[in-house]
N, C-alpha and C. Protein backbone atom coordinates (compact mmCIF):
# COMPACT_ATOMS: atom_id res chain seq x y z
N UNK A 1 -4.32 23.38 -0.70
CA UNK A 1 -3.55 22.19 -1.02
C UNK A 1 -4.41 20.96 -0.71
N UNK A 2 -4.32 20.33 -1.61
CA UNK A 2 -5.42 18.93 -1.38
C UNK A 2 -4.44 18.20 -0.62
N UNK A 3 -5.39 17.02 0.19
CA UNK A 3 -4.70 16.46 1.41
C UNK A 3 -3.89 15.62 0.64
N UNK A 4 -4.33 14.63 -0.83
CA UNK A 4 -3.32 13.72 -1.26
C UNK A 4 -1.71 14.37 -1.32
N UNK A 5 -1.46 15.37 -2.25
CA UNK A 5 -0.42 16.37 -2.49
C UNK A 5 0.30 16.62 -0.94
N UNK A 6 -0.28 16.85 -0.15
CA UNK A 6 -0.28 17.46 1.50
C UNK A 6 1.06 16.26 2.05
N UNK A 7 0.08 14.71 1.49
CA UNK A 7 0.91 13.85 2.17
C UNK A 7 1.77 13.59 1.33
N UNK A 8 1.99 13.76 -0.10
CA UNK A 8 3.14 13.86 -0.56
C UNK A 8 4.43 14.20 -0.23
N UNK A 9 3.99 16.04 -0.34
CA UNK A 9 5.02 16.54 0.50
C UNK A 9 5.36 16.55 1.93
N UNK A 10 4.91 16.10 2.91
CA UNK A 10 4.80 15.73 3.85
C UNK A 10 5.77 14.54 3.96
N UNK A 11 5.80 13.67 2.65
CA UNK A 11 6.69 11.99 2.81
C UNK A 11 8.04 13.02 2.57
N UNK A 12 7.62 13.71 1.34
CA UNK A 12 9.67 14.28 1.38
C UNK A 12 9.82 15.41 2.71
N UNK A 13 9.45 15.34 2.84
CA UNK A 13 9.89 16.19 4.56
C UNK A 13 10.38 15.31 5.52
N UNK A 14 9.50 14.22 5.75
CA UNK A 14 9.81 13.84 6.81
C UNK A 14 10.98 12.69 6.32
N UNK A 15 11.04 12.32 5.01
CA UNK A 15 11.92 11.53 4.03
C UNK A 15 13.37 12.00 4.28
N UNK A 16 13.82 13.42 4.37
CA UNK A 16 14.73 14.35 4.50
C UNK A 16 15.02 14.11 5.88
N UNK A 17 14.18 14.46 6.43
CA UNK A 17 14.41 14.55 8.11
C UNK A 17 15.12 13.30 8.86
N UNK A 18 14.49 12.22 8.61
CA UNK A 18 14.94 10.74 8.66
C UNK A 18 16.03 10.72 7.91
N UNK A 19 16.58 11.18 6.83
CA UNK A 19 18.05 10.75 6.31
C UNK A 19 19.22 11.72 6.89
N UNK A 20 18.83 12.97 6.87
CA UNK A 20 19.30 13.99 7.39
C UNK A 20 19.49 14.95 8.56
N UNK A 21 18.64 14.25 9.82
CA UNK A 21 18.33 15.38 10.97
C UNK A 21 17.95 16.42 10.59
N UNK A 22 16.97 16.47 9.59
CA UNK A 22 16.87 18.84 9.20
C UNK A 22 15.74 19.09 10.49
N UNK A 23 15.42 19.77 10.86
CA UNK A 23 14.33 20.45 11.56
C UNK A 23 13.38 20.63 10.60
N UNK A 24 11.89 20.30 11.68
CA UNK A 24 10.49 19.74 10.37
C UNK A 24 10.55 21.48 9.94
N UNK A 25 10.52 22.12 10.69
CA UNK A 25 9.97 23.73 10.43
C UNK A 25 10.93 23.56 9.25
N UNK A 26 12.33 23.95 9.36
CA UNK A 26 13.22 24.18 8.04
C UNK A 26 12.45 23.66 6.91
N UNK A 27 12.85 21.93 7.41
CA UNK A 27 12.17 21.52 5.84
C UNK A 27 10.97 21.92 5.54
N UNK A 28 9.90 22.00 6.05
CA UNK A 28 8.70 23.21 5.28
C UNK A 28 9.28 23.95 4.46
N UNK A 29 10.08 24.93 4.82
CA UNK A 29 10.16 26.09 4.60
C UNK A 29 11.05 25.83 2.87
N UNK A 30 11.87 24.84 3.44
CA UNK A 30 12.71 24.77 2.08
C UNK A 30 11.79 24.02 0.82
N UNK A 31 11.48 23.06 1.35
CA UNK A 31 10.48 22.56 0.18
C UNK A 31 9.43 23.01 -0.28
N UNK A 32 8.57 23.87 0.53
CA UNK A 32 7.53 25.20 0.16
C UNK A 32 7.75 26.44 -0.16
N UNK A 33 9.35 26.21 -0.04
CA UNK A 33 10.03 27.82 -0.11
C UNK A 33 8.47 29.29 -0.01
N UNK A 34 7.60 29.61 -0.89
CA UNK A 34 7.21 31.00 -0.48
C UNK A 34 5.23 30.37 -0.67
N UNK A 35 5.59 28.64 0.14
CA UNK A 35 4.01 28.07 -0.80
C UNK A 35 3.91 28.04 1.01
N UNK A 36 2.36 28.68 1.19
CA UNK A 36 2.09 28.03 2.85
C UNK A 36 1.49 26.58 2.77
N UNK A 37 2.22 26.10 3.78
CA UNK A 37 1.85 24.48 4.07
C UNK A 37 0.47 24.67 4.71
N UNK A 38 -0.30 23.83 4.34
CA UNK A 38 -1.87 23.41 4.63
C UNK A 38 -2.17 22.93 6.50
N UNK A 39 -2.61 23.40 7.20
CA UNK A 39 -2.85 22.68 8.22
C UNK A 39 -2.57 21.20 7.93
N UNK A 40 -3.36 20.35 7.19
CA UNK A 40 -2.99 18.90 7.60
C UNK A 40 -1.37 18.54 7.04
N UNK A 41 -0.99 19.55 6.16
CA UNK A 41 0.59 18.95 6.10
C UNK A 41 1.38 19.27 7.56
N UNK A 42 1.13 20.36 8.02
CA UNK A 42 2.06 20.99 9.78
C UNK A 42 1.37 19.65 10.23
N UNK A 43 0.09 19.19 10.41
CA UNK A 43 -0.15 18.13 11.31
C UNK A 43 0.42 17.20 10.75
N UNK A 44 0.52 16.74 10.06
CA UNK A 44 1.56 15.13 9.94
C UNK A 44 2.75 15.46 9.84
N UNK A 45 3.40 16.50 9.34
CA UNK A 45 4.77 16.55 9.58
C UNK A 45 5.36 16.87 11.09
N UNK A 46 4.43 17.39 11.80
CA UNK A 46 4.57 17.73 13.36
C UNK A 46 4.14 16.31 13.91
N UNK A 47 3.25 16.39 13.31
CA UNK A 47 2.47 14.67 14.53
C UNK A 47 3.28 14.07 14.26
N UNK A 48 3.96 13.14 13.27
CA UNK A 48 5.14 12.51 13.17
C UNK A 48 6.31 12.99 13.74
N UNK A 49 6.61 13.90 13.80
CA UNK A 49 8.19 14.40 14.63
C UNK A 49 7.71 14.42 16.13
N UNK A 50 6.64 14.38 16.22
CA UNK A 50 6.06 14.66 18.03
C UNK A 50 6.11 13.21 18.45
N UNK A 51 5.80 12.17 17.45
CA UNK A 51 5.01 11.27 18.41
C UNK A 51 5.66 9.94 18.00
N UNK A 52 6.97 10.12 17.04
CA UNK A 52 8.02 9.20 16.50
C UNK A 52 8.35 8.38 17.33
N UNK A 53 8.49 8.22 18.64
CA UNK A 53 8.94 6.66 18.83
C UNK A 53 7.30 5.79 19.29
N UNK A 54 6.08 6.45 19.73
CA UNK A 54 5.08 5.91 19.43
C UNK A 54 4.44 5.52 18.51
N UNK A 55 4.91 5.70 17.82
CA UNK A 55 4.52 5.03 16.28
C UNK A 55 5.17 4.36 15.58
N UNK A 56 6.82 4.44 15.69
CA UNK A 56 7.54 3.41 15.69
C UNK A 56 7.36 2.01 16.46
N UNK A 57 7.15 2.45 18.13
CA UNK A 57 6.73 1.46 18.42
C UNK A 57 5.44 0.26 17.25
N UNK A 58 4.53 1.07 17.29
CA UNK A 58 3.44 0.74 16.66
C UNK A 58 3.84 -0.43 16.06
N UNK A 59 4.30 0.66 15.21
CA UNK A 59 5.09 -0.19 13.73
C UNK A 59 5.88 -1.62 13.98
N UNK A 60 6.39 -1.39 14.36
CA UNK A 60 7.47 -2.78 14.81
C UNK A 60 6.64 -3.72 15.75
N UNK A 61 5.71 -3.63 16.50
CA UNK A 61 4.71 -4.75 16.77
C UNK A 61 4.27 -5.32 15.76
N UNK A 62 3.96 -4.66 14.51
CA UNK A 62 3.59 -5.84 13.43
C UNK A 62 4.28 -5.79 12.23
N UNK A 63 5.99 -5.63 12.36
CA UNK A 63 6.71 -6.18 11.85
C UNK A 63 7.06 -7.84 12.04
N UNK A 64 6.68 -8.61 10.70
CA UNK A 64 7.42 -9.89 11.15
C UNK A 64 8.65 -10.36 10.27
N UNK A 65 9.38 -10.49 11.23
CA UNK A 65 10.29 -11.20 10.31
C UNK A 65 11.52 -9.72 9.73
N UNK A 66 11.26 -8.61 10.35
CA UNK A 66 11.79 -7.02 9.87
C UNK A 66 12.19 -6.03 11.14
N UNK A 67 12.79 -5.47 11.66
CA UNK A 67 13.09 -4.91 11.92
C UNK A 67 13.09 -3.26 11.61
N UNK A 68 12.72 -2.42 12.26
CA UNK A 68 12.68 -1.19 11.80
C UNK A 68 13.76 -0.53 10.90
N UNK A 69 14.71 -0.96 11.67
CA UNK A 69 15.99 -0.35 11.25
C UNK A 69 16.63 -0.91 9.86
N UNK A 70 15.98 -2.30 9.72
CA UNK A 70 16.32 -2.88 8.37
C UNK A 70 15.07 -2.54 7.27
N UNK A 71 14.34 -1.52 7.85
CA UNK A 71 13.52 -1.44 6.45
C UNK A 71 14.01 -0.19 5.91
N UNK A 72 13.52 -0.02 4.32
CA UNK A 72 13.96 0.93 3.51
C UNK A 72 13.10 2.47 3.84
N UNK A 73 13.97 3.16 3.69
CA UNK A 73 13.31 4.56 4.42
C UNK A 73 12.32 4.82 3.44
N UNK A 74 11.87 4.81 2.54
CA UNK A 74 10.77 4.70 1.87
C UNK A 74 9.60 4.44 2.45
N UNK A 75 10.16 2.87 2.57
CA UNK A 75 8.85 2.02 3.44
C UNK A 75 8.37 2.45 5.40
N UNK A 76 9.38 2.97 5.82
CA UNK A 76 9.35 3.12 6.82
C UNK A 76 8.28 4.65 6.91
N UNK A 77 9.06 5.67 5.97
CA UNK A 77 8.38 7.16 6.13
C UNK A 77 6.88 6.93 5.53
N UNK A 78 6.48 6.01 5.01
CA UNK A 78 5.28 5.69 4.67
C UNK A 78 4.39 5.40 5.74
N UNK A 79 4.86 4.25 6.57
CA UNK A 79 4.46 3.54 7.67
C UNK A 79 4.22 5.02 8.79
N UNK A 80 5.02 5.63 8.49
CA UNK A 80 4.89 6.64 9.77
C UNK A 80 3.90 7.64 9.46
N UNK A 81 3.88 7.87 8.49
CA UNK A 81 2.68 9.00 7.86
C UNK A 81 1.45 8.35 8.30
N UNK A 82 1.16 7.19 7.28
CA UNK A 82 0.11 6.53 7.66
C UNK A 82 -0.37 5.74 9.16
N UNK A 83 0.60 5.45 10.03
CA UNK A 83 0.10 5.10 11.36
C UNK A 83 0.08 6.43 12.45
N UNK A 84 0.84 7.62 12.17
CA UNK A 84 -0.04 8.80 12.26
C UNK A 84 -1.54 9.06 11.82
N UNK A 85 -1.58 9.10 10.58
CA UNK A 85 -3.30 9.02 10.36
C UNK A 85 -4.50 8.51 11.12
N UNK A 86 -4.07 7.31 11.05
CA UNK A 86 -4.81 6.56 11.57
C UNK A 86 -4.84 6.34 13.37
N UNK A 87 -3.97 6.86 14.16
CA UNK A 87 -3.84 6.58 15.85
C UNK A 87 -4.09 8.24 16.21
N UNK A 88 -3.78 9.11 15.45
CA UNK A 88 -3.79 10.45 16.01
C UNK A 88 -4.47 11.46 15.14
N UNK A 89 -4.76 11.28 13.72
CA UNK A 89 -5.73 12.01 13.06
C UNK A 89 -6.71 11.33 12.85
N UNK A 90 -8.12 12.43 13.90
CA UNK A 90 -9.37 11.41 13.77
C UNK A 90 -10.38 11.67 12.31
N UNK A 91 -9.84 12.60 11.79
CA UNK A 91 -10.50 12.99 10.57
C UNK A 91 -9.99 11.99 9.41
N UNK A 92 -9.29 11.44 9.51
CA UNK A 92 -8.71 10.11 8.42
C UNK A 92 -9.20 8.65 8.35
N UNK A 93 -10.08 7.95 7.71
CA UNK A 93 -10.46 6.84 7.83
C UNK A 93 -9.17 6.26 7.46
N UNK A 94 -9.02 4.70 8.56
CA UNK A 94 -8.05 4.39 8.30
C UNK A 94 -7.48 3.61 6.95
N UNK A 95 -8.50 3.19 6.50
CA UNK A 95 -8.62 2.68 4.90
C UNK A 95 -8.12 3.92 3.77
N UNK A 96 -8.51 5.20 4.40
CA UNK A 96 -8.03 5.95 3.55
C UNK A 96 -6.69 6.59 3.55
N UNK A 97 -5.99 5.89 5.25
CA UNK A 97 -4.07 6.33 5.35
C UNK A 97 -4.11 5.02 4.86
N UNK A 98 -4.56 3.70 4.52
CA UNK A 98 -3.58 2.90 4.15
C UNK A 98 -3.46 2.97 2.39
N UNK A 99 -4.54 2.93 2.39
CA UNK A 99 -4.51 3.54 0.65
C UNK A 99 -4.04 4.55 0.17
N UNK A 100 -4.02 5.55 0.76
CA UNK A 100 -3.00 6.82 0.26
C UNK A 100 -0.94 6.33 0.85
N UNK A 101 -1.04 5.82 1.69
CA UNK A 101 0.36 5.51 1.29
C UNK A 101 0.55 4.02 1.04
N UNK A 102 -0.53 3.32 0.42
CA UNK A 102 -0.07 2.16 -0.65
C UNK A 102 0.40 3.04 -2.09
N UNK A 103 -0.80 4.01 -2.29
CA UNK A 103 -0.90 4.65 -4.01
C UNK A 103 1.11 5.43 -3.78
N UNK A 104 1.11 6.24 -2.41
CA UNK A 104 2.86 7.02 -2.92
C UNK A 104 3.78 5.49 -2.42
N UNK A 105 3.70 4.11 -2.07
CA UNK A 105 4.24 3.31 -2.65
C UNK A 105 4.52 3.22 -3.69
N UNK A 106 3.85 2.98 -4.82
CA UNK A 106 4.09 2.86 -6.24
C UNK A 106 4.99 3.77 -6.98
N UNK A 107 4.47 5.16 -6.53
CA UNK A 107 5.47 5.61 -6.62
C UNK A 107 7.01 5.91 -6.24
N UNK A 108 7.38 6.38 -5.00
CA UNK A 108 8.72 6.74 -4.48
C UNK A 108 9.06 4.81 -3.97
N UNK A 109 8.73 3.89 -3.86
CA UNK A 109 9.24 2.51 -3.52
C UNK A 109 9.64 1.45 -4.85
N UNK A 110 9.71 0.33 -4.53
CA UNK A 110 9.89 -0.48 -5.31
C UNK A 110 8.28 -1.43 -5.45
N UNK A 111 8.39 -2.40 -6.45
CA UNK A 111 7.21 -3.25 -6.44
C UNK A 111 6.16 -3.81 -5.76
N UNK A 112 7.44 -4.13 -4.64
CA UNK A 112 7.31 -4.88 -3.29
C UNK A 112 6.59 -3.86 -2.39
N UNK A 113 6.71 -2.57 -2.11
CA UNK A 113 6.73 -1.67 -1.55
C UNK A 113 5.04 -1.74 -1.05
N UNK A 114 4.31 -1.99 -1.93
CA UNK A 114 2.78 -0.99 -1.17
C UNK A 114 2.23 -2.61 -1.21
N UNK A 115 2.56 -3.55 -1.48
CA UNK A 115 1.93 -4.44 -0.74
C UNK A 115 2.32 -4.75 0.76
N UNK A 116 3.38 -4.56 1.09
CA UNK A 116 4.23 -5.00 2.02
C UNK A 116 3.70 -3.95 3.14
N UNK A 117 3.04 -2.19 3.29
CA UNK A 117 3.19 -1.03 3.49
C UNK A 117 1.59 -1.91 3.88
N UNK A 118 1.03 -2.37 2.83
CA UNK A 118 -0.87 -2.76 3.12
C UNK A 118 -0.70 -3.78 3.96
N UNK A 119 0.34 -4.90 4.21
CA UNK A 119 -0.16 -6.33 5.20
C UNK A 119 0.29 -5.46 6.78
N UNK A 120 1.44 -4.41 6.38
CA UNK A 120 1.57 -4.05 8.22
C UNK A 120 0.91 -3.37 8.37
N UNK A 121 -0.09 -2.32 7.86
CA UNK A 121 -0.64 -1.51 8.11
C UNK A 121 -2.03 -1.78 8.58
N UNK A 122 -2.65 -2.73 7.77
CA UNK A 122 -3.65 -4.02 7.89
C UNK A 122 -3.97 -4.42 9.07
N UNK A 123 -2.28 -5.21 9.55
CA UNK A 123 -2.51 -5.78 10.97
C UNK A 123 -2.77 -4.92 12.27
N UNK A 124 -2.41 -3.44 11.95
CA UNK A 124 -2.35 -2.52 12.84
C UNK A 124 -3.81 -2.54 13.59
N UNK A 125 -5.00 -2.49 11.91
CA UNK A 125 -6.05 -1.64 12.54
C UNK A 125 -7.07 -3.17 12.93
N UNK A 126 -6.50 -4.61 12.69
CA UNK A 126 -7.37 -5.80 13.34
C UNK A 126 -7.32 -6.18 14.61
């Protein structure tokens, strides 16, 4: 499984999880039903469920003007993938978590979405 795809499915996992409480293992299992998940998908879907309010924190230090809780779960499960990448996977340049979840901005968000995903993510790593 290529890592882009990886973090794909990885956003609807943890996308699910955040709307729904599922357990990360379940959701693997249901969304891969009989496909094995790649090491780096268990690591971001685990590193994110492990290390969720540290990276929330993160996040909300360079929120301005936003609140966690008022952003769109889109934008948020983005933010969390990618400030995983970048604080706890050392194999990820961080240019390359902010650009891979600017590019699934465009997709699963609105307009607004992957610019907004690039100025907090931005401020993280200055």
């Amino acid at each position: 499984m290529k890592r882009r795809n990886a973090r794909e499915k990885a956003f609807q996992i943890i996308f699910s999880i955040d709307n729904e409480n599922f357990d990360p293992n379940e959701s693997l299992k249901q969304l891969l039903q009989k496909e094995v998940p790649s090491d780096f998908l268990n690591a971001i879907v685990h590193g994110v469920f492990q290390h969720k309010q540290d990276i929330d924190e993160k996040i909300t230090k360079h929120l301005e003007k936003w609140s966690l809780n008022r952003l769109a779960t889109v934008e948020k499960t983005l933010l969390r993938i990618a400030t995983y990448e970048m604080f706890y996977d050392i194999d990820t340049p961080h240019g390359v978590a902010i650009n891979e979840a600017i590019e699934l901005a465009h997709v699963y968000g609105d307009e607004k979405s992957g610019k907004f995903i690039n100025g907090v993510l931005s401020k993280m790593i200055k």
